[in-house]
Protein backbone atom coordinates (compact mmCIF):
# COMPACT_ATOMS: atom_id res chain seq x y z
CA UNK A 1 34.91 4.92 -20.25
CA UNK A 2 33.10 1.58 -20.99
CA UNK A 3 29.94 0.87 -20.68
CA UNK A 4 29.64 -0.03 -16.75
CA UNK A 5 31.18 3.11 -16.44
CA UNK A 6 28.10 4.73 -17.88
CA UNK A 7 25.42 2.89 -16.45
CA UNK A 8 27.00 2.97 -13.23
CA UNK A 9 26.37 6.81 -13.28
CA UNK A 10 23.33 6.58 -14.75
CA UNK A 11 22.26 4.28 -11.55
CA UNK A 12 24.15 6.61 -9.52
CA UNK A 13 21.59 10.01 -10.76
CA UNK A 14 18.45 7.83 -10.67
CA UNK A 15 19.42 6.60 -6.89
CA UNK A 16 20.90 10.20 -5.87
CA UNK A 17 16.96 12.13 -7.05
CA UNK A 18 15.31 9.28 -4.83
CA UNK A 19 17.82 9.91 -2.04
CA UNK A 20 17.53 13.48 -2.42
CA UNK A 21 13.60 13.51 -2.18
CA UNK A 22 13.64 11.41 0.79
CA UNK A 23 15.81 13.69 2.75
CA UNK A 24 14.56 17.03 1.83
CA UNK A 25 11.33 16.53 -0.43
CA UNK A 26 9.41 16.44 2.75
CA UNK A 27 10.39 19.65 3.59
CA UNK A 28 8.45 20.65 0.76
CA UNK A 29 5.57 18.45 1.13
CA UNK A 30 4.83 18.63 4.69
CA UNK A 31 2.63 22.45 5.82
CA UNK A 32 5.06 24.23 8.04
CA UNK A 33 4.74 24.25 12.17
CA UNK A 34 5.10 21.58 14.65
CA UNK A 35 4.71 18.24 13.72
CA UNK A 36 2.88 16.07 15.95
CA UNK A 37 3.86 12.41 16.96
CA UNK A 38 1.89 10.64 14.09
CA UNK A 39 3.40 13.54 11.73
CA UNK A 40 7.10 13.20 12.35
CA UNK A 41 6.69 9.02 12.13
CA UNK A 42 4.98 9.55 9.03
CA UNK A 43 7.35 11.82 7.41
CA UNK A 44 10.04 9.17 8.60
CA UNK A 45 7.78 6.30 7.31
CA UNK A 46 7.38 8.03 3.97
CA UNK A 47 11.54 9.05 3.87
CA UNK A 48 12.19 5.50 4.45
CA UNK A 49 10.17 4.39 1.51
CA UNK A 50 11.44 6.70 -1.06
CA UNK A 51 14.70 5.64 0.14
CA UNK A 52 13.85 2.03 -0.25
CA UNK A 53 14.17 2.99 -4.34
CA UNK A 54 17.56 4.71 -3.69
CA UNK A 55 19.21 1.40 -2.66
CA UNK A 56 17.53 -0.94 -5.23
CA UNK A 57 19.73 1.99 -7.55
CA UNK A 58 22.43 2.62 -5.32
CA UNK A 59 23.66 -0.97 -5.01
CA UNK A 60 23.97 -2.00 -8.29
CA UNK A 61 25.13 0.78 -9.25
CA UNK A 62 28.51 0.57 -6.98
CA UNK A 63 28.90 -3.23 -8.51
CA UNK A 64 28.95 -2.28 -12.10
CA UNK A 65 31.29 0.71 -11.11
CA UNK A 66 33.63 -0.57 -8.71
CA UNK A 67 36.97 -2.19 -10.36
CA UNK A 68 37.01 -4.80 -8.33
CA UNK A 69 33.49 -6.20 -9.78
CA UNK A 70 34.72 -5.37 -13.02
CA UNK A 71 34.07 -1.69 -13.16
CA UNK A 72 36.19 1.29 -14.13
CA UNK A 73 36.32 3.08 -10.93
CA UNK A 74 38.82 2.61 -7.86
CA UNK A 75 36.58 2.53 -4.23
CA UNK A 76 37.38 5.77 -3.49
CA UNK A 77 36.82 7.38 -7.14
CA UNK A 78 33.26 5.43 -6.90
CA UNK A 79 32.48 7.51 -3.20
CA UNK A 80 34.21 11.21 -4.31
CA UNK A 81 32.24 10.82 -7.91
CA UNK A 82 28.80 9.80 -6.25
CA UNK A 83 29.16 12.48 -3.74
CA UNK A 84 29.54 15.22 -6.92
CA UNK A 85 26.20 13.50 -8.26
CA UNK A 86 24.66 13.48 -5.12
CA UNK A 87 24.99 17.78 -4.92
CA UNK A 88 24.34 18.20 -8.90
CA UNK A 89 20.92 16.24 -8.31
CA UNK A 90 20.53 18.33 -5.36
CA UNK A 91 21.36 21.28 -7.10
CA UNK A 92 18.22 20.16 -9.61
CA UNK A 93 15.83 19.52 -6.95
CA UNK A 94 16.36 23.11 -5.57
CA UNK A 95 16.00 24.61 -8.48
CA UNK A 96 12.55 22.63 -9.21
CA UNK A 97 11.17 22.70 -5.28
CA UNK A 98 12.93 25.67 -3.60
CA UNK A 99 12.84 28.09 -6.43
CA UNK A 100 13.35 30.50 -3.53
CA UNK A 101 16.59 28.92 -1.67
CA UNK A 102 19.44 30.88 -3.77
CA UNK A 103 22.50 28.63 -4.86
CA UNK A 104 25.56 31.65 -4.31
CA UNK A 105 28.63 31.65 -5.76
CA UNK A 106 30.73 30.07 -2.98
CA UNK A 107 28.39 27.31 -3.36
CA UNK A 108 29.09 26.95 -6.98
CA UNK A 109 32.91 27.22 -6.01
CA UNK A 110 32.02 24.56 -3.80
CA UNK A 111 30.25 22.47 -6.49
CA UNK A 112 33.60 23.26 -8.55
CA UNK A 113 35.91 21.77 -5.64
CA UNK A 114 34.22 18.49 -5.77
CA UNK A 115 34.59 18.20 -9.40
CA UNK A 116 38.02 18.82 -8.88
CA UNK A 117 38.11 15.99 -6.26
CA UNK A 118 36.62 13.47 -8.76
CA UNK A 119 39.42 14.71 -11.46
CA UNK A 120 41.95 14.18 -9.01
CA UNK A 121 40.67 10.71 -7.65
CA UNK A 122 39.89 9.41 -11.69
CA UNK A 123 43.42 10.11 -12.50
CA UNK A 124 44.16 7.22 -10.30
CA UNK A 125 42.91 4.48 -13.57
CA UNK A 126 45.95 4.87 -15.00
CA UNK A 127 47.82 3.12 -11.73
């Protein structure tokens, strides 16, 4: 793999922890009960600016992976190997802010099926 390759997936973590914190980190951060007006906008407010780092990541990222900007991956290798990143930083996250949510086996097989997916889509570079 060169070195686009790399850095594209390097991007690609970096992007995926700020996605995943937006989404979910509130969960953690925010006291449990009913929200009240200002509480949900603010917890929107606050998503939206975490994600605001995922796409300064994100989008570079797909250039230097895609093939057709002079990357190694096909489109659809680029989307099926991001998504695999996307549920091993996930994955992380859990273990760091939900030590209590338990990650079972069928979600490992899961995990395992994506992989595959990525395999199966990278074999594609040879085409």
């Amino acid at each position: 793999m060169t070195g686009r390759g790399w850095a594209a997936i390097g991007l690609l973590i970096l992007s995926n922890l700020f996605m995943t914190l937006a989404w979910y980190g509130h969960l953690k951060a925010q006291p449990a009960g009913r929200l009240s007006l200002l509480g949900w906008l603010s917890v929107i407010v606050g998503s939206w600016g975490i994600a605001f780092f995922e796409y300064l990541l994100q989008v570079p990222a797909n250039r230097l992976g895609f093939r057709g900007t002079g990357g190694p991956f096909s489109l659809v290798t680029l989307k099926i190997l991001q998504e695999a990143i996307s549920i091993l930083v996930f994955v992380g996250v859990v273990r760091v802010l939900f030590a209590g949510e338990k990650i079972e086996l069928r979600h490992w097989i899961a995990f395992l099926l994506i992989l595959i997916a990525v395999w199966l889509s990278w074999s594609d570079r040879a085409s």
